[in-house]
N, C-alpha and C. Protein backbone atom coordinates (compact mmCIF):
# COMPACT_ATOMS: atom_id res chain seq x y z
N UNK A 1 -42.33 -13.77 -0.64
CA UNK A 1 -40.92 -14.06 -0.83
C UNK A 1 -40.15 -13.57 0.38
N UNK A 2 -39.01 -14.19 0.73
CA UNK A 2 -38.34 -13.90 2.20
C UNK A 2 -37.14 -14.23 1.85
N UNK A 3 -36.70 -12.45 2.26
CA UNK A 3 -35.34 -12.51 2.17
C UNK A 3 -34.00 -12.93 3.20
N UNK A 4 -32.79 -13.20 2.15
CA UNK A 4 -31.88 -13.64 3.48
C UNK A 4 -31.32 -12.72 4.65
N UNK A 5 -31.45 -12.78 5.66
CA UNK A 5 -31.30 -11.81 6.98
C UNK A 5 -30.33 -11.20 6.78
N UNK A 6 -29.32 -11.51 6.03
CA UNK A 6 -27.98 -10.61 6.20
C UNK A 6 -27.85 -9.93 4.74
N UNK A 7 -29.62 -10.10 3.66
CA UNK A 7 -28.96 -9.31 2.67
C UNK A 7 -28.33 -8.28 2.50
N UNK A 8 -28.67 -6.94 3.72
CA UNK A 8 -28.42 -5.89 3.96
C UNK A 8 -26.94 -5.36 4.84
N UNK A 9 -26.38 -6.54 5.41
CA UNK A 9 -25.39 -6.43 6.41
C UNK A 9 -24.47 -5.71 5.88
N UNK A 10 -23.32 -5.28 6.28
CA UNK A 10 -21.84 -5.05 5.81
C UNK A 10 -21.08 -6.23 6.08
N UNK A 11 -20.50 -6.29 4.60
CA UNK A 11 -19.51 -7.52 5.04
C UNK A 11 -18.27 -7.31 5.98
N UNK A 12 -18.61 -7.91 6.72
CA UNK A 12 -17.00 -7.68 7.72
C UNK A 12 -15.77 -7.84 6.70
N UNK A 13 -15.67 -9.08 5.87
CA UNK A 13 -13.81 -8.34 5.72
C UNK A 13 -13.97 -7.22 5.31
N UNK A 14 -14.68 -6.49 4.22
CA UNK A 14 -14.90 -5.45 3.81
C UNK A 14 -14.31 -4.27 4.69
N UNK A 15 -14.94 -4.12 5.77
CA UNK A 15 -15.34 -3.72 6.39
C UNK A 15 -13.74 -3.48 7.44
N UNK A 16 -12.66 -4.56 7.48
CA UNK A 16 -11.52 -4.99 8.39
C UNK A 16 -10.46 -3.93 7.06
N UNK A 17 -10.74 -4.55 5.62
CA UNK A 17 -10.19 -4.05 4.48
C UNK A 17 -10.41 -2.42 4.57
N UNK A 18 -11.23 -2.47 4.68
CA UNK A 18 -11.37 -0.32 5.33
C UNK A 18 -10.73 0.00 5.81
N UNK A 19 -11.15 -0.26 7.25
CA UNK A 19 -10.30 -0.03 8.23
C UNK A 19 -8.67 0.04 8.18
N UNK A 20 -8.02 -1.10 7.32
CA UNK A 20 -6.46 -1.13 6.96
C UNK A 20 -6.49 -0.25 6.37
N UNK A 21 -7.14 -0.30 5.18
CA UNK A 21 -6.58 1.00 4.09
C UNK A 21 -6.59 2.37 4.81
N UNK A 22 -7.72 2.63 5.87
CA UNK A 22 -7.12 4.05 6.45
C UNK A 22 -6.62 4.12 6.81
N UNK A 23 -5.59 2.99 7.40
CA UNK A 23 -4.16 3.17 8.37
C UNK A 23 -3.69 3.16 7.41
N UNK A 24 -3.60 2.84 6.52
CA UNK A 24 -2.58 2.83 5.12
C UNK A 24 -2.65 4.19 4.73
N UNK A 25 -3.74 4.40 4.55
CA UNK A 25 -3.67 6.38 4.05
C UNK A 25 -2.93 6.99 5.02
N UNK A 26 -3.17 6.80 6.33
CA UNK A 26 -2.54 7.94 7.23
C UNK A 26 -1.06 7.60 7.02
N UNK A 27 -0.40 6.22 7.35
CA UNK A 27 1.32 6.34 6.81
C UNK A 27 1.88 6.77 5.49
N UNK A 28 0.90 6.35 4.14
CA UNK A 28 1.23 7.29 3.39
C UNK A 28 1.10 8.94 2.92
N UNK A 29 0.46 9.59 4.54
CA UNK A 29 0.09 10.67 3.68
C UNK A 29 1.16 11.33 4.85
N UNK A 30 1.71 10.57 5.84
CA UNK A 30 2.61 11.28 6.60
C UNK A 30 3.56 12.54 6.30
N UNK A 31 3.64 13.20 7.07
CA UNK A 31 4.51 14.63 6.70
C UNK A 31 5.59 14.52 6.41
N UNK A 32 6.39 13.30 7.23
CA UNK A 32 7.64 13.03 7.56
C UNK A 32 8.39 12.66 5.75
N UNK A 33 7.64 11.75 5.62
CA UNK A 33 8.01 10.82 3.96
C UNK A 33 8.41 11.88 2.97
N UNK A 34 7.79 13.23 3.31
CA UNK A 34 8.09 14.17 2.09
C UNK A 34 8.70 14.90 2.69
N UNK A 35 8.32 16.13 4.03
CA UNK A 35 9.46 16.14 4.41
C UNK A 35 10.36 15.84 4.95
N UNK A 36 11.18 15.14 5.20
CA UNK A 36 12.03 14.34 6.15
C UNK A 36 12.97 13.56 4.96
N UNK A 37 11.76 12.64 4.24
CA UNK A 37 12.75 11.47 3.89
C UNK A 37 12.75 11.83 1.90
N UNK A 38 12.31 12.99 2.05
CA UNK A 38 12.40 13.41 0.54
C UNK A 38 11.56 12.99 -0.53
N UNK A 39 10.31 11.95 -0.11
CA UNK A 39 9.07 11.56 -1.39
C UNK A 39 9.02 13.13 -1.80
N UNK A 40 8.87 13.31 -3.29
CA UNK A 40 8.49 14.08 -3.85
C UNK A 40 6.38 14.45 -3.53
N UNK A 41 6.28 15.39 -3.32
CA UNK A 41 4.50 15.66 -2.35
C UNK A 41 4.02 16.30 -4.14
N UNK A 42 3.83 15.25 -4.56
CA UNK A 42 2.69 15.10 -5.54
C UNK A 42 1.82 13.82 -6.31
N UNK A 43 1.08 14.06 -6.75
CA UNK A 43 0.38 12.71 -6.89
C UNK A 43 1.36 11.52 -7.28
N UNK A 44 2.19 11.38 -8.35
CA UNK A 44 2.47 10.17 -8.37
C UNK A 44 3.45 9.28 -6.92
N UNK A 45 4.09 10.55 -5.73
CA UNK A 45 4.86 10.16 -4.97
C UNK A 45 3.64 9.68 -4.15
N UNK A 46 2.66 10.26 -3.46
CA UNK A 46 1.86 9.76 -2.86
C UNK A 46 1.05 8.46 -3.32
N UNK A 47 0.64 7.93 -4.87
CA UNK A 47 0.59 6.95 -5.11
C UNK A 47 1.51 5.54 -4.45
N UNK A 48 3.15 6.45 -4.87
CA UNK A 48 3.98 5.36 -4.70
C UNK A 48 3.70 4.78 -3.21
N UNK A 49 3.74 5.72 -2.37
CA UNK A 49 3.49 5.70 -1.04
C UNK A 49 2.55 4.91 -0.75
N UNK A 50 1.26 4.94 -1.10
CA UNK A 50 -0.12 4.22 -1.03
C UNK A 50 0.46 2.49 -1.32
N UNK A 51 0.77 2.41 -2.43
CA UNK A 51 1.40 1.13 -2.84
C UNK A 51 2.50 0.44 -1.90
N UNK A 52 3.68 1.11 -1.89
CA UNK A 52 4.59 0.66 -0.70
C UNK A 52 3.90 0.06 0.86
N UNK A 53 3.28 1.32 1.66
CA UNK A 53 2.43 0.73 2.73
C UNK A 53 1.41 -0.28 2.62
N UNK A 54 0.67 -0.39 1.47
CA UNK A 54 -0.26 -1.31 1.22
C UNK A 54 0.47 -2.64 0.83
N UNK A 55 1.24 -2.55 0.13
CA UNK A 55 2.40 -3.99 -0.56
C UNK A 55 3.11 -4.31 0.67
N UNK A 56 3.23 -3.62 1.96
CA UNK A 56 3.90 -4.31 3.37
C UNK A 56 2.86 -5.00 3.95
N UNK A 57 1.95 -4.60 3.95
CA UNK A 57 0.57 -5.03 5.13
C UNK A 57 0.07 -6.57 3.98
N UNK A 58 0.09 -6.23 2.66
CA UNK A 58 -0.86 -7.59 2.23
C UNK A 58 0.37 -8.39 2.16
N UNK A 59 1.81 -8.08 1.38
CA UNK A 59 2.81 -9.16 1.93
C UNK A 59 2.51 -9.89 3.35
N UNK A 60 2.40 -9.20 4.31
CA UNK A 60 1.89 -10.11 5.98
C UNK A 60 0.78 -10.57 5.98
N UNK A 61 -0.38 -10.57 4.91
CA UNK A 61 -1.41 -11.07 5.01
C UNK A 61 -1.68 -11.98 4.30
N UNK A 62 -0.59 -12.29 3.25
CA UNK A 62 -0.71 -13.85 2.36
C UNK A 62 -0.60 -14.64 3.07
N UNK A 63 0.33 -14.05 4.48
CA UNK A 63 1.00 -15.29 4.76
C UNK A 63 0.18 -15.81 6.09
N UNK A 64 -1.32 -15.67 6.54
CA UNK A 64 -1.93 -15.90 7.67
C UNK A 64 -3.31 -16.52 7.02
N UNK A 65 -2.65 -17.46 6.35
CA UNK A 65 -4.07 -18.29 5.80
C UNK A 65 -5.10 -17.57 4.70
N UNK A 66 -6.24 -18.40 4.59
CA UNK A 66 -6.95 -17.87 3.76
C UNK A 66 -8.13 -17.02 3.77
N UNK A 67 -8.14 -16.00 5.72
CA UNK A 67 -8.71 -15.50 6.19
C UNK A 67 -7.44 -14.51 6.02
N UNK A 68 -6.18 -14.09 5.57
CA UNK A 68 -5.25 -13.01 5.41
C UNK A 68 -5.63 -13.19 3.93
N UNK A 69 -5.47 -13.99 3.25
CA UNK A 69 -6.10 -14.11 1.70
C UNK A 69 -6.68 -13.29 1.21
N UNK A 70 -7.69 -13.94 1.51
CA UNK A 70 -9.24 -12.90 1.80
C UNK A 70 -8.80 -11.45 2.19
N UNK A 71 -8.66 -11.07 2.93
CA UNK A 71 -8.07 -9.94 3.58
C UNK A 71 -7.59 -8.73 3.10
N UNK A 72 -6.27 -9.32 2.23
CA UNK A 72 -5.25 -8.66 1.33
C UNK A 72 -5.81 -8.45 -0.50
N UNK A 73 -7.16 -9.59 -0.34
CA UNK A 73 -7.85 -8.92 -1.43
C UNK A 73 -8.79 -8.08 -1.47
N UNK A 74 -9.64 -8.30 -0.35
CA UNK A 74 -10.50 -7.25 -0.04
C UNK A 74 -9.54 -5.69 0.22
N UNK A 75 -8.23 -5.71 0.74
CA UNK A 75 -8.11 -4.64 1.10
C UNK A 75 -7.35 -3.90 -0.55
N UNK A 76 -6.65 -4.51 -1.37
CA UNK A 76 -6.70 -4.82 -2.85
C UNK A 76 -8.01 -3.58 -3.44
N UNK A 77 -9.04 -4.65 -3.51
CA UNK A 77 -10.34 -3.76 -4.04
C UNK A 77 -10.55 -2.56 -3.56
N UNK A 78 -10.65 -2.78 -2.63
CA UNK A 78 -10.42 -1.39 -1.53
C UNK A 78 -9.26 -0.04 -1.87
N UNK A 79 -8.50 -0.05 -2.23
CA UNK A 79 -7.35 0.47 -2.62
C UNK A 79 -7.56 0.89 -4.35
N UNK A 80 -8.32 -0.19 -5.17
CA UNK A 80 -8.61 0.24 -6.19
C UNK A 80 -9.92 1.30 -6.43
N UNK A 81 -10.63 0.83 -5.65
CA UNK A 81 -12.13 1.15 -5.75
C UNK A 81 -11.84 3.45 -5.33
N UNK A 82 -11.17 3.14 -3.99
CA UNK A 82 -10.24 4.77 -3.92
C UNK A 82 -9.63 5.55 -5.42
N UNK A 83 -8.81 4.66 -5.92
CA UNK A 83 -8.58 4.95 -7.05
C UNK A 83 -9.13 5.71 -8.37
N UNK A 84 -10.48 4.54 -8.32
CA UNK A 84 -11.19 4.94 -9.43
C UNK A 84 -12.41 6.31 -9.23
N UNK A 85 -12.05 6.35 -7.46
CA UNK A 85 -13.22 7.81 -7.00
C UNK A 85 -12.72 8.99 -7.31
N UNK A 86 -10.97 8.54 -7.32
CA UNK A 86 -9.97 10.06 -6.98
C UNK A 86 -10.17 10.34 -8.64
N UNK A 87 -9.84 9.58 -9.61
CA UNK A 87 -9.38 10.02 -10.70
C UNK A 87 -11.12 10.66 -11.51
N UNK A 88 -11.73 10.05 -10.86
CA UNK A 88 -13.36 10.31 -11.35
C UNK A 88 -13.20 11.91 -10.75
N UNK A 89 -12.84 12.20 -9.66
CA UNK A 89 -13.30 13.58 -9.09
C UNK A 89 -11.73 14.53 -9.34
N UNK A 90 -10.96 14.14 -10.28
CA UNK A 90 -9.62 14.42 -10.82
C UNK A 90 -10.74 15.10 -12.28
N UNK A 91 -11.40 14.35 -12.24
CA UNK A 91 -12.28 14.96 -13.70
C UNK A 91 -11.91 14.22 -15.16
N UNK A 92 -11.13 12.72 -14.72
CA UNK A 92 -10.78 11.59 -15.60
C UNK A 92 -12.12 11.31 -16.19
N UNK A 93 -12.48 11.04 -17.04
CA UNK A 93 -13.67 10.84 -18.13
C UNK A 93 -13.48 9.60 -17.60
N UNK A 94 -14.64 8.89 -17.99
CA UNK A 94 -15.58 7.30 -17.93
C UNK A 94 -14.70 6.80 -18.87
N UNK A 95 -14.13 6.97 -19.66
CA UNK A 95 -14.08 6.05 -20.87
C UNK A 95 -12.31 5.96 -20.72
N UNK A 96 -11.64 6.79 -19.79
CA UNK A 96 -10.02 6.69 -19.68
C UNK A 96 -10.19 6.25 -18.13
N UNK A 97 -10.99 6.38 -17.26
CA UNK A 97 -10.41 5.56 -15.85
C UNK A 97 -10.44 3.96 -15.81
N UNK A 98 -11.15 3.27 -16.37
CA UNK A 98 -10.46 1.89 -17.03
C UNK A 98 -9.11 1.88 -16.98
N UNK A 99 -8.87 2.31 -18.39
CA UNK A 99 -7.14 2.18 -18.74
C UNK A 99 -6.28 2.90 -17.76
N UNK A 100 -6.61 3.69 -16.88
CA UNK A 100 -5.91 3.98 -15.95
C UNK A 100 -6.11 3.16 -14.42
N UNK A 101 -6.70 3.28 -14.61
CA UNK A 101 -7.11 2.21 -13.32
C UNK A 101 -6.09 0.55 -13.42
N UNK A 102 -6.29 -0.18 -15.04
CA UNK A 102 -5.35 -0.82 -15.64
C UNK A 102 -4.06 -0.67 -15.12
N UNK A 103 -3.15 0.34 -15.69
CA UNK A 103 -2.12 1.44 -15.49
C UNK A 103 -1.53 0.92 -14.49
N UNK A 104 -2.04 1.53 -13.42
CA UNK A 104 -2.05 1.54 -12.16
C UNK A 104 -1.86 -0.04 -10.95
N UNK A 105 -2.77 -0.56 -11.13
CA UNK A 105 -2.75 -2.14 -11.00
C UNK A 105 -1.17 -2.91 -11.68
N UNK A 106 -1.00 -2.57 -12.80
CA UNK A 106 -0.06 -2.78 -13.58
C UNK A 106 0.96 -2.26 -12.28
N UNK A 107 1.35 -1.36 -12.55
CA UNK A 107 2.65 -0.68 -11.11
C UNK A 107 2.25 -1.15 -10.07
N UNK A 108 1.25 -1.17 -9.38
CA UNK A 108 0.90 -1.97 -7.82
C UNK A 108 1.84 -3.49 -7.91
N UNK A 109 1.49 -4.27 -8.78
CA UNK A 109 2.13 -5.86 -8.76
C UNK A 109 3.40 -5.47 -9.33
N UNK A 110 3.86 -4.52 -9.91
CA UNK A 110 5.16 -4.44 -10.26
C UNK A 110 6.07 -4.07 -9.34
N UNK A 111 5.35 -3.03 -8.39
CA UNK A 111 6.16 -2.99 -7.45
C UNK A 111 6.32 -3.44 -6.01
N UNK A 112 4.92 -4.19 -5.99
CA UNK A 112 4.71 -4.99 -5.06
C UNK A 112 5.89 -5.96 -4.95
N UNK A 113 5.98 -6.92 -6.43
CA UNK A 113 6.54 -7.79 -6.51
C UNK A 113 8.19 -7.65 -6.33
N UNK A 114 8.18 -6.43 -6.29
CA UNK A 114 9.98 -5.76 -6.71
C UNK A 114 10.25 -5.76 -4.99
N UNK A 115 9.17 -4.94 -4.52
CA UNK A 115 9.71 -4.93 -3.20
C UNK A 115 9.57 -5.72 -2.26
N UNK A 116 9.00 -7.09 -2.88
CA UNK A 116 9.07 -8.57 -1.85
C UNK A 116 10.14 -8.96 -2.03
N UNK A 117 10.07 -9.05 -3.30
CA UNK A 117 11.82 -9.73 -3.39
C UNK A 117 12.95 -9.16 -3.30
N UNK A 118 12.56 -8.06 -2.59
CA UNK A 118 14.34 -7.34 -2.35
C UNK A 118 13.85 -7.54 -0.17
N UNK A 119 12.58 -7.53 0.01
CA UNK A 119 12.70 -7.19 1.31
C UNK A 119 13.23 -9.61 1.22
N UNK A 120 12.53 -10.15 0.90
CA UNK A 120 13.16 -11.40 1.11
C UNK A 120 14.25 -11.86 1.04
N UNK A 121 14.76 -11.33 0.34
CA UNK A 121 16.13 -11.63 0.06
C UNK A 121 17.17 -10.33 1.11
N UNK A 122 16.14 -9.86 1.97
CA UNK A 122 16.90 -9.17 3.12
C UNK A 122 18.04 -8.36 2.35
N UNK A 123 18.02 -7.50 1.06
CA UNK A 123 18.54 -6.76 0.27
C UNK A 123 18.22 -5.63 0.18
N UNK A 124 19.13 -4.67 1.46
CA UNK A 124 18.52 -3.27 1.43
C UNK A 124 18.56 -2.61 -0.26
N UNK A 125 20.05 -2.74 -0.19
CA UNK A 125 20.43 -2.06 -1.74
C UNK A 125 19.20 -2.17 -2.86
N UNK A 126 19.34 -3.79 -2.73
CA UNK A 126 18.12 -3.81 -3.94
C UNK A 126 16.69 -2.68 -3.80
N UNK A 127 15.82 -2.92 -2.64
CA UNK A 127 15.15 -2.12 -2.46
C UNK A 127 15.63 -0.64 -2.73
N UNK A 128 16.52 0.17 -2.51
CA UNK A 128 16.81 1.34 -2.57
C UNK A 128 16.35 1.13 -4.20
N UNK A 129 17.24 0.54 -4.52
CA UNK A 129 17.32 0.81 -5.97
C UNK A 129 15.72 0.87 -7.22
N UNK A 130 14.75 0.19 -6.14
CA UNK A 130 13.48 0.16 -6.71
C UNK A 130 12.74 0.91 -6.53
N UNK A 131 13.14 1.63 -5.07
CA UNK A 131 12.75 2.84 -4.15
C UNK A 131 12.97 4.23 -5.18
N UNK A 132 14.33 3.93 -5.46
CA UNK A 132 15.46 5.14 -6.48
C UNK A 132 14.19 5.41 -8.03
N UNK A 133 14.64 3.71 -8.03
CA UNK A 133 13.86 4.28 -10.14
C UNK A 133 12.26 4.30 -10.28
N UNK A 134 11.43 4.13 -9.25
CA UNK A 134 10.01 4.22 -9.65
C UNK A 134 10.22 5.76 -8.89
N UNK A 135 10.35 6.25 -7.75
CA UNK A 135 10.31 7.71 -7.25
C UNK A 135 11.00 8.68 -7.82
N UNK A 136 12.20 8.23 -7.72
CA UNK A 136 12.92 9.49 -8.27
C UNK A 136 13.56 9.48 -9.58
N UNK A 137 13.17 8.17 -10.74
CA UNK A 137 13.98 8.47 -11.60
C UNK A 137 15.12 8.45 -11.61
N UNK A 138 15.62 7.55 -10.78
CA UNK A 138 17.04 6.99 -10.78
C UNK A 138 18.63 8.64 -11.04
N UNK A 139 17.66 9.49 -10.47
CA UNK A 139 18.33 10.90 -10.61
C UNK A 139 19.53 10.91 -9.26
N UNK A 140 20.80 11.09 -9.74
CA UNK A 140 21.87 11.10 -8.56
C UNK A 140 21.12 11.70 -6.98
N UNK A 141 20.88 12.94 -7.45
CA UNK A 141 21.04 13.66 -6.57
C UNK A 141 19.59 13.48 -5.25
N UNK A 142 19.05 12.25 -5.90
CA UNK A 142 17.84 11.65 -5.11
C UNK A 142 18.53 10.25 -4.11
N UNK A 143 19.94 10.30 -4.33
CA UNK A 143 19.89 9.10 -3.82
C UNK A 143 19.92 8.91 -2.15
N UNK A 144 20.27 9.95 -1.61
CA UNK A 144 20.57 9.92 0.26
C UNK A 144 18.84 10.11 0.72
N UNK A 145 17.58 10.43 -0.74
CA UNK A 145 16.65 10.15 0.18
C UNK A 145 15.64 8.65 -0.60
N UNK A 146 16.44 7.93 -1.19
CA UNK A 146 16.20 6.94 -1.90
C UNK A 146 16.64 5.81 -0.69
N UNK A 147 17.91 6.19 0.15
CA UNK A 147 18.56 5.32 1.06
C UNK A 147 17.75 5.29 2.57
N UNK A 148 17.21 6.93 2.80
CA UNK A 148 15.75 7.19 4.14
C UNK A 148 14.89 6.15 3.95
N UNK A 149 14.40 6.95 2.44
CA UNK A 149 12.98 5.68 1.90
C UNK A 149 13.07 4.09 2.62
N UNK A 150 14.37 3.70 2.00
CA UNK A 150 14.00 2.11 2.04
C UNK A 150 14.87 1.58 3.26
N UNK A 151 15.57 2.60 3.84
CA UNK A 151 15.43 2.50 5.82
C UNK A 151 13.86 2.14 6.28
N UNK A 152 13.03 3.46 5.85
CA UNK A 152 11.40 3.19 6.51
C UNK A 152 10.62 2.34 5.93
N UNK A 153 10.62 1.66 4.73
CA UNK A 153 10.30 0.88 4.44
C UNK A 153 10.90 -0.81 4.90
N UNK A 154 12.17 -0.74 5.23
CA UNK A 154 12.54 -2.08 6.10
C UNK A 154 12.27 -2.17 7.42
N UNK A 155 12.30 -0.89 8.27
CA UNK A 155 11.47 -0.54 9.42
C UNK A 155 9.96 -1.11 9.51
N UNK A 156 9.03 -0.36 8.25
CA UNK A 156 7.93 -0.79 8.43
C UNK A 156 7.64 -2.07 8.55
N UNK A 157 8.01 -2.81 7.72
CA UNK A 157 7.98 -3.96 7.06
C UNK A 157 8.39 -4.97 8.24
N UNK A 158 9.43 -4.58 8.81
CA UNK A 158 9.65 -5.53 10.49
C UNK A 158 8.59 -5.15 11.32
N UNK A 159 8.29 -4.03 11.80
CA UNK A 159 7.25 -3.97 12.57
C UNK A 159 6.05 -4.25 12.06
N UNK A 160 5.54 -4.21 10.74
CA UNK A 160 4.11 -5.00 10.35
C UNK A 160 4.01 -6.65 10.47
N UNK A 161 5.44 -6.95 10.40
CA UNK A 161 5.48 -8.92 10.50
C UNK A 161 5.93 -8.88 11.51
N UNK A 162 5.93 -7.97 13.01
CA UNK A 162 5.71 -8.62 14.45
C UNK A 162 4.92 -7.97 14.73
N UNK A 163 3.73 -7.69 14.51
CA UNK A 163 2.47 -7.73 14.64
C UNK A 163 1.62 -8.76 14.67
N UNK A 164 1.03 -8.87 16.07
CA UNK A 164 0.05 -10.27 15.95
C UNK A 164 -1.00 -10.73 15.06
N UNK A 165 -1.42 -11.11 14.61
CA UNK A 165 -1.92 -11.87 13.40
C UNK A 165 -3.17 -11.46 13.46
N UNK A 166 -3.64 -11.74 14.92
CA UNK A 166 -5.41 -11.39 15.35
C UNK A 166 -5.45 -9.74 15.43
N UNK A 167 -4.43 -9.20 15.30
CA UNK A 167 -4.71 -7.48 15.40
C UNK A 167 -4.71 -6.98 13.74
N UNK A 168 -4.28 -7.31 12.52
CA UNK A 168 -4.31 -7.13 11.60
C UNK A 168 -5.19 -8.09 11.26
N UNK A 169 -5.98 -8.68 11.22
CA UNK A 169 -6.99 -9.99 10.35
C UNK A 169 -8.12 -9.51 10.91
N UNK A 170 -7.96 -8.91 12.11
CA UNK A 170 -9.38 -7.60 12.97
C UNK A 170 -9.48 -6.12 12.14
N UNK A 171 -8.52 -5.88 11.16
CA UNK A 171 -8.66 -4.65 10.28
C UNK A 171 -7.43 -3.59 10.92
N UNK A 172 -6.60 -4.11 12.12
CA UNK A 172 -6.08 -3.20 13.00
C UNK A 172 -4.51 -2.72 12.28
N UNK A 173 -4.33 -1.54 11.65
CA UNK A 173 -2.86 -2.04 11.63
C UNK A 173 -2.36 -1.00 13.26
N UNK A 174 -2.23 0.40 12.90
CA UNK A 174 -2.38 0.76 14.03
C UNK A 174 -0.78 1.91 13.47
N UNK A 175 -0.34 2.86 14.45
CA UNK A 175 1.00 3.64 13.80
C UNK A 175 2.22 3.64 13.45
N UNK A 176 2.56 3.26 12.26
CA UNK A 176 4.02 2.68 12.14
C UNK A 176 4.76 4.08 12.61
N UNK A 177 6.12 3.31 13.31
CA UNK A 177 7.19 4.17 14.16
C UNK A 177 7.71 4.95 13.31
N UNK A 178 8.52 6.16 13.23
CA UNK A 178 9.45 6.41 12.34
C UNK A 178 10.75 6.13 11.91
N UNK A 179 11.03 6.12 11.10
CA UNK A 179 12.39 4.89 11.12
C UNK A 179 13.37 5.57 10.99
C-alpha cells in the first residue's frame, strides 16, 4: 500500500493561520491596552482583546477571495483550538469546555458582527459604545477609556486594510502602531 506524499506535511494555511494568530496574541497582550488605554488585565478583557484584533484581521480577509476565506477560517479554528487548551489547563473539566467553548464563539460573532458594522458604517460612537458594554459594563466612569479603545481599534483596523493582500494571505500581519 502507498501512501500520499504529503500525508505527513503541514498544511500551509494552517500554518499562515498560526502565524496571524501570534501577531494577534502579541497586539492583544500589549501593555499599552491595559495600561494606557484602560482594558481591564484579566481574563475576560484579554479575551475581548483576542476577539477585537482577530475580528480586524479576518474582517480584511473575507474580503481577498477565497484564499482570505480560507484564511480567516483557518485562523478562526486556530483561535478556538487556543481556547479549548487554555480553559483545559484553567482546569475546566471535559464535559464544561464544550459549552464554553460554545459561549465563547457565541461572543466572537457577536462581537465580531457589532464591530463591522459600526467600523462600516464609519461610526466611531457606535463602536465605543460596543467597546463600552462588552468591556466595561457600560459603567460611566469607563467611558474616556471606552473612547482610547475604539480610537485603537479604528487605527488598527485602517492600518490592517492598507496592508497588502500578499503580506497577510502569507500569514504576515506584522506590528500594529499605537494609536
Amino acid at each position: 500500500m502507498r501512501f500520499p506524499l504529503n500525508l505527513f506535511r503541514a498544511d500551509p494555511v494552517k500554518a499562515r493561520a498560526s502565524a496571524l494568530y501570534e501577531a494577534i496574541l502579541a497586539e492583544a497582550r500589549a501593555p499599552r491596552l491595559y495600561a494606557e488605554l484602560g482594558v481591564p488585565d484579566t481574563v475576560d478583557g484579554r479575551f475581548d482583546m483576542i476577539v477585537l484584533h482577530a475580528a480586524l484581521v479576518m474582517r480584511r480577509l473575507r474580503e481577498e477571495g477565497e484564499g482570505g476565506q480560507k484564511l480567516a477560517q483557518a485562523l478562526f479554528g486556530r483561535l478556538f483550538d487556543d481556547m479549548d487548551a487554555a480553559l483545559r489547563e484553567m482546569g475546566i473539566g471535559d464535559m464544561s469546555v464544550g459549552k464554553k467553548i460554545k459561549s465563547m464563539a457565541e461572543a466572537f460573532y457577536g462581537r465580531a458582527a457589532a464591530y463591522d458594522a459600526a467600523l462600516k458604517a464609519g461610526d466611531a460612537g457606535q463602536l465605543k459604545a460596543v467597546l463600552w458594554r462588552n468591556l466595561f459594563d457600560d459603567a460611566p466612569e469607563h467611558d474616556a477609556a471606552a473612547e482610547a479603545l475604539s480610537r485603537h481599534a479604528i487605527a488598527a483596523d485602517q492600518q490592517i486594510r492598507s496592508m497588502p493582500a500578499d503580506q497577510l494571505l502569507e500569514g504576515r500581519l506584522g506590528a500594529l502602531a499605537a494609536a
